[in-house]
C-alpha atoms as a PDB file:
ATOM      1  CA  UNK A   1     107.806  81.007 105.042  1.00  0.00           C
ATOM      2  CA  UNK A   2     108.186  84.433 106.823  1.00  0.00           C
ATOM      3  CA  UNK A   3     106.636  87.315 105.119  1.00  0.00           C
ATOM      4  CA  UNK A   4     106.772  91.019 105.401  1.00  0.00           C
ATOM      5  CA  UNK A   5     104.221  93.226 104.208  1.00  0.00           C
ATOM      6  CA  UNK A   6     105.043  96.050 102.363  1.00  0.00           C
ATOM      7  CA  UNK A   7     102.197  98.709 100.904  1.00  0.00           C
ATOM      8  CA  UNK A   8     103.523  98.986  97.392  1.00  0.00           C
ATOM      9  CA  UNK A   9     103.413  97.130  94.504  1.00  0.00           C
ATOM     10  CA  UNK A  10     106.231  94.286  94.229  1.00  0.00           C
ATOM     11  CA  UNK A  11     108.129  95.933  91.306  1.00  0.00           C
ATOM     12  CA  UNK A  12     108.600  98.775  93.223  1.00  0.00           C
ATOM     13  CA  UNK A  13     110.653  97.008  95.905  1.00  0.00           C
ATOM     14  CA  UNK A  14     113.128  94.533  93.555  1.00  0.00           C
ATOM     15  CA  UNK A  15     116.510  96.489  95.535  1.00  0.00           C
ATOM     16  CA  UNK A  16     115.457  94.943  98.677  1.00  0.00           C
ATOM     17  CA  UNK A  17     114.006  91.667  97.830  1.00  0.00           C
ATOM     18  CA  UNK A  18     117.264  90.266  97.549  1.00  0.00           C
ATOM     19  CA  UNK A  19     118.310  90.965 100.803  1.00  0.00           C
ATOM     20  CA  UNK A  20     114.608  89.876 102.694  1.00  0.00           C
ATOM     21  CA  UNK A  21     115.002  86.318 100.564  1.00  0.00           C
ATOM     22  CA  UNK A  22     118.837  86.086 101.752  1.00  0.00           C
ATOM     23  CA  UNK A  23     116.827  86.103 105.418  1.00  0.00           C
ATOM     24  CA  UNK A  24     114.097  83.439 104.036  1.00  0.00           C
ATOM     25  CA  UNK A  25     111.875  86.485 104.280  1.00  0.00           C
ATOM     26  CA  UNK A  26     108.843  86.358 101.412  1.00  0.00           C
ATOM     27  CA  UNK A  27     107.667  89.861 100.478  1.00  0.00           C
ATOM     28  CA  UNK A  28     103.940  90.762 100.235  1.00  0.00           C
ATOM     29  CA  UNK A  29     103.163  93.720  97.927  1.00  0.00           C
ATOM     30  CA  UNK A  30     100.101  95.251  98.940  1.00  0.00           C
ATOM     31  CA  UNK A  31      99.571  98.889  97.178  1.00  0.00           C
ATOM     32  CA  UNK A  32      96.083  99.473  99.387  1.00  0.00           C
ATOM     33  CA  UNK A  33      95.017 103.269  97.809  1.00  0.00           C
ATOM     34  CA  UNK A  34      95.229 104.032  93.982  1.00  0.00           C
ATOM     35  CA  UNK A  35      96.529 107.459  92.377  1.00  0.00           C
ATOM     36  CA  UNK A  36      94.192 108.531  90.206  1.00  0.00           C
ATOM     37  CA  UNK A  37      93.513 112.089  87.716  1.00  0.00           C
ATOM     38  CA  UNK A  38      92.234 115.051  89.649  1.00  0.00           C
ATOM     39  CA  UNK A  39      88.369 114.992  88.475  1.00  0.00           C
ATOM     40  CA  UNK A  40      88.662 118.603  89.012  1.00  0.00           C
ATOM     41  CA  UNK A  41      91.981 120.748  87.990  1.00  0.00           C
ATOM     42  CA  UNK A  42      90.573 124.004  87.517  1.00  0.00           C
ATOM     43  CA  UNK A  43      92.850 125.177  90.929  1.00  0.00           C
ATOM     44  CA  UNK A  44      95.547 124.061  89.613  1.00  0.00           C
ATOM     45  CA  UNK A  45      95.145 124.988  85.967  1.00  0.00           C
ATOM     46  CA  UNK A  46      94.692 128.569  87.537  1.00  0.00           C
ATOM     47  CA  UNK A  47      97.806 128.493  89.349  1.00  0.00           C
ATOM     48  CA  UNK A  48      99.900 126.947  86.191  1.00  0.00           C
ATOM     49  CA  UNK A  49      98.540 130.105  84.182  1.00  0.00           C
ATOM     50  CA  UNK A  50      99.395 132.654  86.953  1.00  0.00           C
ATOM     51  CA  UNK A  51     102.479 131.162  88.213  1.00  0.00           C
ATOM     52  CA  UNK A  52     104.365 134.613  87.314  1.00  0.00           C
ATOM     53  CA  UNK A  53     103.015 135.620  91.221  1.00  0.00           C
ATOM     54  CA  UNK A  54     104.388 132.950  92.990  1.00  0.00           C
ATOM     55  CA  UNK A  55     108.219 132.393  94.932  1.00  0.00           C
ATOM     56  CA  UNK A  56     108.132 129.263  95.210  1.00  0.00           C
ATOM     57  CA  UNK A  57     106.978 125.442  94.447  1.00  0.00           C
ATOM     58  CA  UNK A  58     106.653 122.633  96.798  1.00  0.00           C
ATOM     59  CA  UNK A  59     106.503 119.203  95.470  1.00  0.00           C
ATOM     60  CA  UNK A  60     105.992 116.856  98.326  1.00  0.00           C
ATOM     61  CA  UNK A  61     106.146 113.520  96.231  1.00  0.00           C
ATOM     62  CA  UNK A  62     107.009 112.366  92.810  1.00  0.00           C
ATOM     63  CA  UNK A  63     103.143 111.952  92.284  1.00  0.00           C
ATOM     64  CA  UNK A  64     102.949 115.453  92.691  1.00  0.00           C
ATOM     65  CA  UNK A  65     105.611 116.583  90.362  1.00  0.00           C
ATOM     66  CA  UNK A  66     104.227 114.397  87.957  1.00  0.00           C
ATOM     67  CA  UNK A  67     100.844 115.324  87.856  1.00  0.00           C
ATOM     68  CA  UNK A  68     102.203 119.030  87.868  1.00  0.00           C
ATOM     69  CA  UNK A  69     104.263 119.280  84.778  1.00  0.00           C
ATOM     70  CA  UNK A  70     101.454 116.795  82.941  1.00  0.00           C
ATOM     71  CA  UNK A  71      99.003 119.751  83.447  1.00  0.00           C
ATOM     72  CA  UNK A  72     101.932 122.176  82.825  1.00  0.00           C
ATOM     73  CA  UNK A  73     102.351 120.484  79.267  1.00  0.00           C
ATOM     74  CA  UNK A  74      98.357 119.784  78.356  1.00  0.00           C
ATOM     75  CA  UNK A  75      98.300 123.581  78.791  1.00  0.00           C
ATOM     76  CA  UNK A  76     101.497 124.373  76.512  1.00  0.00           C
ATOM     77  CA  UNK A  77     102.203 126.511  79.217  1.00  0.00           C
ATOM     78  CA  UNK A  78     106.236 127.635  79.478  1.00  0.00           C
ATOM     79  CA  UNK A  79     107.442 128.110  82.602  1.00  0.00           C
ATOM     80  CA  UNK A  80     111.078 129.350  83.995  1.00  0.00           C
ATOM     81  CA  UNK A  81     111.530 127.768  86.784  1.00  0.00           C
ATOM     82  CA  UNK A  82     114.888 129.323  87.508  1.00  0.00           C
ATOM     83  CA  UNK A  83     113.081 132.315  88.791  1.00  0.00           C
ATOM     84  CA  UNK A  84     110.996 130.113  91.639  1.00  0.00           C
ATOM     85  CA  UNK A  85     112.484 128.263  94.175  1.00  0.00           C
ATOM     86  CA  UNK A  86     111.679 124.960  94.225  1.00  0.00           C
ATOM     87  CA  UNK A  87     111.154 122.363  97.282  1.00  0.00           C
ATOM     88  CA  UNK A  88     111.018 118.393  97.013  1.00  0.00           C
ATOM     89  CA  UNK A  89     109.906 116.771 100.574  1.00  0.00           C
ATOM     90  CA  UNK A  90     112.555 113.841  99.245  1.00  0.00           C
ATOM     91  CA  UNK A  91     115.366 112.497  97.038  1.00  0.00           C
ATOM     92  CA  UNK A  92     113.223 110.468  94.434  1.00  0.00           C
ATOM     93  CA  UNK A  93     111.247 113.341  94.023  1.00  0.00           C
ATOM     94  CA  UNK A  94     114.201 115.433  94.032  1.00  0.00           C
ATOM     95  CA  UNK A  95     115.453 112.727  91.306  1.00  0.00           C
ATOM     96  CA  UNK A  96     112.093 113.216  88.818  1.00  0.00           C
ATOM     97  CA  UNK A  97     112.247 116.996  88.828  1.00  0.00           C
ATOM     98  CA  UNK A  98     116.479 116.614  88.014  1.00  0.00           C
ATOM     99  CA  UNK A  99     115.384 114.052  85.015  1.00  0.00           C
ATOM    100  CA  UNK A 100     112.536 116.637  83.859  1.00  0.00           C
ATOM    101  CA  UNK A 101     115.336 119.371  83.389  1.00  0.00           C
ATOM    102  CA  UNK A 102     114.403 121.068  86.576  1.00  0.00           C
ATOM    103  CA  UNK A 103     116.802 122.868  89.050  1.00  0.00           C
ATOM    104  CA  UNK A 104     115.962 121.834  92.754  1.00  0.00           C
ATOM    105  CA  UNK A 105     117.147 123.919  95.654  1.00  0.00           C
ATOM    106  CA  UNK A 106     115.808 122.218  98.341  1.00  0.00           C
ATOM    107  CA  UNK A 107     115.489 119.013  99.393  1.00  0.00           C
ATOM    108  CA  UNK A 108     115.856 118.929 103.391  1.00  0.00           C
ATOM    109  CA  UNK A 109     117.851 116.173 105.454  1.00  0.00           C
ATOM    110  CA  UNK A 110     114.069 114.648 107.040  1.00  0.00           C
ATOM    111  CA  UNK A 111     111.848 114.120 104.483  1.00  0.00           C
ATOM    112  CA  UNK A 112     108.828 115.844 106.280  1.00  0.00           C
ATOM    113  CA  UNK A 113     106.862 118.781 105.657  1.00  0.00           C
ATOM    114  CA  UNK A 114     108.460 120.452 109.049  1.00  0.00           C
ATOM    115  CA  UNK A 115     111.978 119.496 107.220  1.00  0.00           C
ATOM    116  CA  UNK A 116     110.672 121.597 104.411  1.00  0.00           C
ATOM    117  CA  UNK A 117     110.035 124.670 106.645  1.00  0.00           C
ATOM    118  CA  UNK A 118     113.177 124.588 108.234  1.00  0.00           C
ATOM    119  CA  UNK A 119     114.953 124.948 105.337  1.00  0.00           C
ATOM    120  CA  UNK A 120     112.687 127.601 103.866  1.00  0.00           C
ATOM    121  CA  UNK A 121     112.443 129.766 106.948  1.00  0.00           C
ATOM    122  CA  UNK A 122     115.951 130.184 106.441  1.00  0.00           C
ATOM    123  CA  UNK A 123     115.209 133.077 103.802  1.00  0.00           C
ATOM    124  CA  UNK A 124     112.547 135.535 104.400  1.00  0.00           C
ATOM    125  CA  UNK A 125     108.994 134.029 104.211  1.00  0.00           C
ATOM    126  CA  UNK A 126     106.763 137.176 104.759  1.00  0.00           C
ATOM    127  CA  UNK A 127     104.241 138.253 101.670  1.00  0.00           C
ATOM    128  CA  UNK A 128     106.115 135.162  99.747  1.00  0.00           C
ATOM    129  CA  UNK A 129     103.325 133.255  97.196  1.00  0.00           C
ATOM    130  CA  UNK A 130     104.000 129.502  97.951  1.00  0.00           C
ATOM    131  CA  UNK A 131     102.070 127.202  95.293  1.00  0.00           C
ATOM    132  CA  UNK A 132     101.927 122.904  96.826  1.00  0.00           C
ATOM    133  CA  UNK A 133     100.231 120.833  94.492  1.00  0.00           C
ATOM    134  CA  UNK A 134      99.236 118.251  96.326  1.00  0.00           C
ATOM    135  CA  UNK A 135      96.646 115.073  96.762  1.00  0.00           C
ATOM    136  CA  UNK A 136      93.203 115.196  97.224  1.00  0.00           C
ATOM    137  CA  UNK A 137      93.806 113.637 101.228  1.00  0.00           C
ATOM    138  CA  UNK A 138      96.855 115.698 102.005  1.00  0.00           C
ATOM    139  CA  UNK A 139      97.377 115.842 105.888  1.00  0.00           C
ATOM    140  CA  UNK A 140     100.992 117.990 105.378  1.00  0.00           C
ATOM    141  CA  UNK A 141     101.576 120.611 108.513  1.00  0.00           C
ATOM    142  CA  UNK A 142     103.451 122.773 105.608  1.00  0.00           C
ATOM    143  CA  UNK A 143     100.634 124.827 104.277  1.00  0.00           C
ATOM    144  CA  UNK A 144     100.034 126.341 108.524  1.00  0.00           C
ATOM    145  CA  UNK A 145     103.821 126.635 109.031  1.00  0.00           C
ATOM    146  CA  UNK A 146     104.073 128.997 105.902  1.00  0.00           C
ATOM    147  CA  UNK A 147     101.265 130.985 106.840  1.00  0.00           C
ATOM    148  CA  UNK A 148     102.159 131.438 110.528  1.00  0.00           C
ATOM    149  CA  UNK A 149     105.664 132.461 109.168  1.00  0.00           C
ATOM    150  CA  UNK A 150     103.946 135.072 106.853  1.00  0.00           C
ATOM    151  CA  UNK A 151     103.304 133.178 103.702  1.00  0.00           C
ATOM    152  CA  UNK A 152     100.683 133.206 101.510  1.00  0.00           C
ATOM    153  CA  UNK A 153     100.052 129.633 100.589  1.00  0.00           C
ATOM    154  CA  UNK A 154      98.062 128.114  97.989  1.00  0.00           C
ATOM    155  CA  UNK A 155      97.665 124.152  98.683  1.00  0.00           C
ATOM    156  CA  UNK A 156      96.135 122.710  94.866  1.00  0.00           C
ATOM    157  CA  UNK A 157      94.931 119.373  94.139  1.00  0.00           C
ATOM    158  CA  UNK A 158      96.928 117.918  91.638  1.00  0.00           C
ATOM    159  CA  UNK A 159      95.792 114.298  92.175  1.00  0.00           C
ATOM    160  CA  UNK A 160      93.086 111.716  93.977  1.00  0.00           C
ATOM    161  CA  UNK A 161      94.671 109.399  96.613  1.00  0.00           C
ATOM    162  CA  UNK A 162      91.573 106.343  96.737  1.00  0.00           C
ATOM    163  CA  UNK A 163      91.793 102.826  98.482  1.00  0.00           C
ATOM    164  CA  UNK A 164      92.333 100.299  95.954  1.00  0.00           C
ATOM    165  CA  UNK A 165      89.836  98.397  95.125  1.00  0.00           C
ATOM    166  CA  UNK A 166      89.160  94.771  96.245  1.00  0.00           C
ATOM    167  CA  UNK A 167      88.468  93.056  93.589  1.00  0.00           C
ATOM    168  CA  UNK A 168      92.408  94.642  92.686  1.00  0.00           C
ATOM    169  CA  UNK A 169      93.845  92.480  95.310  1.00  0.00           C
ATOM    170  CA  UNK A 170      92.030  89.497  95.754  1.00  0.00           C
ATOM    171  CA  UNK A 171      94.914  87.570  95.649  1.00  0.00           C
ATOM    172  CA  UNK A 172      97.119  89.508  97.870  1.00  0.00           C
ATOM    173  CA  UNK A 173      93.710  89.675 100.396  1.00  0.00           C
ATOM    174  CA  UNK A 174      93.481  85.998 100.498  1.00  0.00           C
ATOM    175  CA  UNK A 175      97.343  85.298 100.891  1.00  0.00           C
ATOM    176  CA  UNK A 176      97.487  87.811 104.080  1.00  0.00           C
ATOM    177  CA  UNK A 177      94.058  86.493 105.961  1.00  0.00           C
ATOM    178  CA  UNK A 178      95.222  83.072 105.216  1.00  0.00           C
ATOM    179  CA  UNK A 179      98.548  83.402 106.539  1.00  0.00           C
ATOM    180  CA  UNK A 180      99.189  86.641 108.754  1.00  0.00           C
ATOM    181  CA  UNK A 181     102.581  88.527 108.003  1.00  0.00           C
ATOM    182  CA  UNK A 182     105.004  89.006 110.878  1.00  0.00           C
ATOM    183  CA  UNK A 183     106.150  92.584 109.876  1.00  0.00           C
ATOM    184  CA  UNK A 184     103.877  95.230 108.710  1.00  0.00           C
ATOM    185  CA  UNK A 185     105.603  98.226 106.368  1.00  0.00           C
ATOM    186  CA  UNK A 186     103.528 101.146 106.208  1.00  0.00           C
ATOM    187  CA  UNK A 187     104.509 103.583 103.737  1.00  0.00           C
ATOM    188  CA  UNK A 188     101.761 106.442 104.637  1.00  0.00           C
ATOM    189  CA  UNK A 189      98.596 106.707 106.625  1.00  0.00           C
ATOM    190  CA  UNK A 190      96.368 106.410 103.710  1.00  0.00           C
ATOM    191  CA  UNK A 191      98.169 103.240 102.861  1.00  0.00           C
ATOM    192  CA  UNK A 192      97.475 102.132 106.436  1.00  0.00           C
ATOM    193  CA  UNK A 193      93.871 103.391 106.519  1.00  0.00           C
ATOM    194  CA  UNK A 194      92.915 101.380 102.986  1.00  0.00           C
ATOM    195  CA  UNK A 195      94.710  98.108 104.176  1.00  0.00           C
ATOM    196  CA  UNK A 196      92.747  98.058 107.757  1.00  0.00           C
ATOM    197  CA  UNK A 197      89.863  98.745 105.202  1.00  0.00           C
ATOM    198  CA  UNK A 198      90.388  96.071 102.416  1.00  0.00           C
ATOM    199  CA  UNK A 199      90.983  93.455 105.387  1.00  0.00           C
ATOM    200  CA  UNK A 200      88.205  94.425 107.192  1.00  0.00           C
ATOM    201  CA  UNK A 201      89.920  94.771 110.227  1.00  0.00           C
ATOM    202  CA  UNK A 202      87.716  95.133 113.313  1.00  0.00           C
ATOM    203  CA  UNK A 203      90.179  95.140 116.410  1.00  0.00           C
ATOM    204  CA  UNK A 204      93.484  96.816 114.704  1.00  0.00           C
ATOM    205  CA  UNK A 205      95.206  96.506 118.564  1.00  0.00           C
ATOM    206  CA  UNK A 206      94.450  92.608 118.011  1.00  0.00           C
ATOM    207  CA  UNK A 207      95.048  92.325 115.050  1.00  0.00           C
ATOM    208  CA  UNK A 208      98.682  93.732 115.193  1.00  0.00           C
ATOM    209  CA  UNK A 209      99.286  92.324 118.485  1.00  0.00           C
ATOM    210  CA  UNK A 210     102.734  90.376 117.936  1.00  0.00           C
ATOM    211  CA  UNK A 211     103.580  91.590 114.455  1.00  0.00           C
ATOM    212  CA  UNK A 212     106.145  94.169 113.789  1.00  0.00           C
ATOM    213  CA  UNK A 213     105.227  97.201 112.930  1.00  0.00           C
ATOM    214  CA  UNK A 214     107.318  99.921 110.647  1.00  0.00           C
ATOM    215  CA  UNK A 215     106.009 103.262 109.627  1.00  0.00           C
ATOM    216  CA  UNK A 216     107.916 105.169 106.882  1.00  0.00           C
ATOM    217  CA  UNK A 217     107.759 109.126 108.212  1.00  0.00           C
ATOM    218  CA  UNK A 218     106.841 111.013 111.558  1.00  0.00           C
ATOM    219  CA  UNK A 219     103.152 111.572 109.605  1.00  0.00           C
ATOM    220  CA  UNK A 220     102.441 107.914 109.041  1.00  0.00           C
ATOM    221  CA  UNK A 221     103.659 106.869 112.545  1.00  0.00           C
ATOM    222  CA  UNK A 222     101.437 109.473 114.167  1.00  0.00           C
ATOM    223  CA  UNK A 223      98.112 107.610 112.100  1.00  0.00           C
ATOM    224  CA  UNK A 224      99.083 104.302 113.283  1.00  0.00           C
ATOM    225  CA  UNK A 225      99.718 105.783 116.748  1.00  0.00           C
ATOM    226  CA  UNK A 226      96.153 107.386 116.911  1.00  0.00           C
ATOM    227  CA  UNK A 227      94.524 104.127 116.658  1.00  0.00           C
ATOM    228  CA  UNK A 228      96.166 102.638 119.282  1.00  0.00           C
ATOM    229  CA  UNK A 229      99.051 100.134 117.325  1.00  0.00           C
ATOM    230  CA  UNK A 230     102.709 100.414 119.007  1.00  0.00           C
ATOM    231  CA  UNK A 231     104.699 101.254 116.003  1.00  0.00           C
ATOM    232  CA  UNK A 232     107.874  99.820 116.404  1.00  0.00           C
ATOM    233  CA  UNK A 233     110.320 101.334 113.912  1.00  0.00           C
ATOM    234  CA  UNK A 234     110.980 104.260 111.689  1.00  0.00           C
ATOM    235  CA  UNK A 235     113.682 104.543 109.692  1.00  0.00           C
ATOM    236  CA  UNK A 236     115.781 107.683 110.273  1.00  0.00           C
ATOM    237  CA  UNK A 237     115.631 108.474 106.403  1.00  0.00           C
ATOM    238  CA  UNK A 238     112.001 108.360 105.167  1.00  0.00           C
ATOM    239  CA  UNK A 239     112.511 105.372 101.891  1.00  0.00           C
ATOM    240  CA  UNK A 240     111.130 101.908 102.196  1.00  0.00           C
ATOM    241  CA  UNK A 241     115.041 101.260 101.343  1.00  0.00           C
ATOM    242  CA  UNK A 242     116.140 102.797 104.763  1.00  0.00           C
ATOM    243  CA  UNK A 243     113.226 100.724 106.460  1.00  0.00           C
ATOM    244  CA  UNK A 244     113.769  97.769 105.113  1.00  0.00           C
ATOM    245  CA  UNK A 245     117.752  97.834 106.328  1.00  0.00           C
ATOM    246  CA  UNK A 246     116.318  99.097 109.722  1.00  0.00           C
ATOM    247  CA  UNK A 247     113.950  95.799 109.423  1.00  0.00           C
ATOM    248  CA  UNK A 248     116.961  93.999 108.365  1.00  0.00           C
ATOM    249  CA  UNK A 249     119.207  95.287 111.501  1.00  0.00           C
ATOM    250  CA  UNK A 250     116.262  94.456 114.226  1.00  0.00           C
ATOM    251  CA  UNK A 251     115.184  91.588 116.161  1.00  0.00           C
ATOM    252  CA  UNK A 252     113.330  89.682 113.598  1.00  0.00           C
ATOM    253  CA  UNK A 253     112.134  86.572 116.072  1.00  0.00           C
ATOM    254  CA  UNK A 254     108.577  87.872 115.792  1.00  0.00           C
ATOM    255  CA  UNK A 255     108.965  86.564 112.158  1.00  0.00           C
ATOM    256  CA  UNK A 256     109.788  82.713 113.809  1.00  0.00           C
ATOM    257  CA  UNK A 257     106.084  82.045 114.154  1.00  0.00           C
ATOM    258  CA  UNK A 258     104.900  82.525 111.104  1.00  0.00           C
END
């Protein structure tokens, strides 16, 4: 049967299985890195308790906003957050925050830290506190943006981003190596990164030669790019919903093969 791979796990991508099994299309769920607890939130603890000083909160995923307001609660700590202005890189993010009770002003068209800016350099940026909880592997242009605009920008760990481990997918390792997918979906570069790791993948330009490749944001794409791999699509709105419709509209006879 054709397969697609997509890095996340299986229940996450129901909406679109539908649709890839309408095309005789089998999906492969492959969630390659692991969100874990900070093992140190002291930063971020800080920043909760002091958040009086800042402007502004960036939440650049839902993991991010989650592991935010769980600290915000283990430290009984009240916040207004109609005073701040607050930033989500994307609409499920934008979604979690709404469902939490909180007010989101911004939530720009491309779901990338540069869409972020542009929407926030439309107000004055100078001597502005900017707090971004973010993961322990962030690679986000934000944080230099603000600061070249005149921000003051404190970046906080609010989570660990770690490749899964194998033993975790032994099942989905053995299904891929025994029978090579035709379309890769790569949902982040640390997603990429841990799956060219738990296949111990010596050659990636070999080893992707022929297969489709889709990377999910400008970020990811760049990753890919840097190791040499053609990446074929990218879905003009950053959701593994948009990329699998872009899958969906493409030439799928590199799937015929397999």
């Amino acid at each position: 049967m054709k397969s697609i791979l997509i890095t996340r796990k299986i229940r996450g991508v129901e909406d679109y299985a539908r649709k890839l099994s309408a095309r005789k299309i089998d999906i492969i769920g492959f969630p390659a890195i692991k969100i874990l607890a900070s093992e140190d939130y002291g930063p971020l603890d800080e920043a909760i308790e002091n958040i009086a000083d800042y402007s502004a909160i960036v939440f650049s995923s839902v993991n991010a906003a989650f592991h935010f307001m769980d600290r915000v609660e283990n430290l009984n700590k009240i916040i207004d957050y109609r005073r701040l202005l607050i930033a989500a890189t994307g609409e499920k993010t934008a979604e979690f925050l709404h469902k939490r009770g909180m007010r989101v002003n911004i939530v720009p068209e491309v779901y990338t830290g540069e869409g972020v800016f542009r929407k926030l350099s439309e107000q004055e940026l100078e001597g502005k506190k900017i707090l971004i909880p973010s993961s322990s592997i962030s690679r986000d242009r934000l944080p230099k943006l603000l600061r070249d605009a005149g921000a003051e920008v404190n970046v906080v760990e609010a989570y660990r981003t770690v490749t899964t481990p194998p033993k975790e997918l032994a099942s989905e390792i053995k299904q891929v190596k025994d029978n090579k997918p035709g379309i890769f979906l790569f949902t982040s570069p640390s997603n990429f990164s841990g799956f060219v790791e738990l296949l111990g993948i010596k050659d990636v330009g070999e080893y992707f030669s022929g297969a489709l490749v889709t990377a999910i944001g400008s970020t990811t794409k760049a990753a890919i790019k840097r190791k040499g791999i053609e990446v074929d699509l990218v879905p003009e709105t950053f959701t593994v919903k948009s990329a699998v419709e872009k899958i969906l509209e493409s030439n799928l006879s590199v799937l015929e093969t397999n």
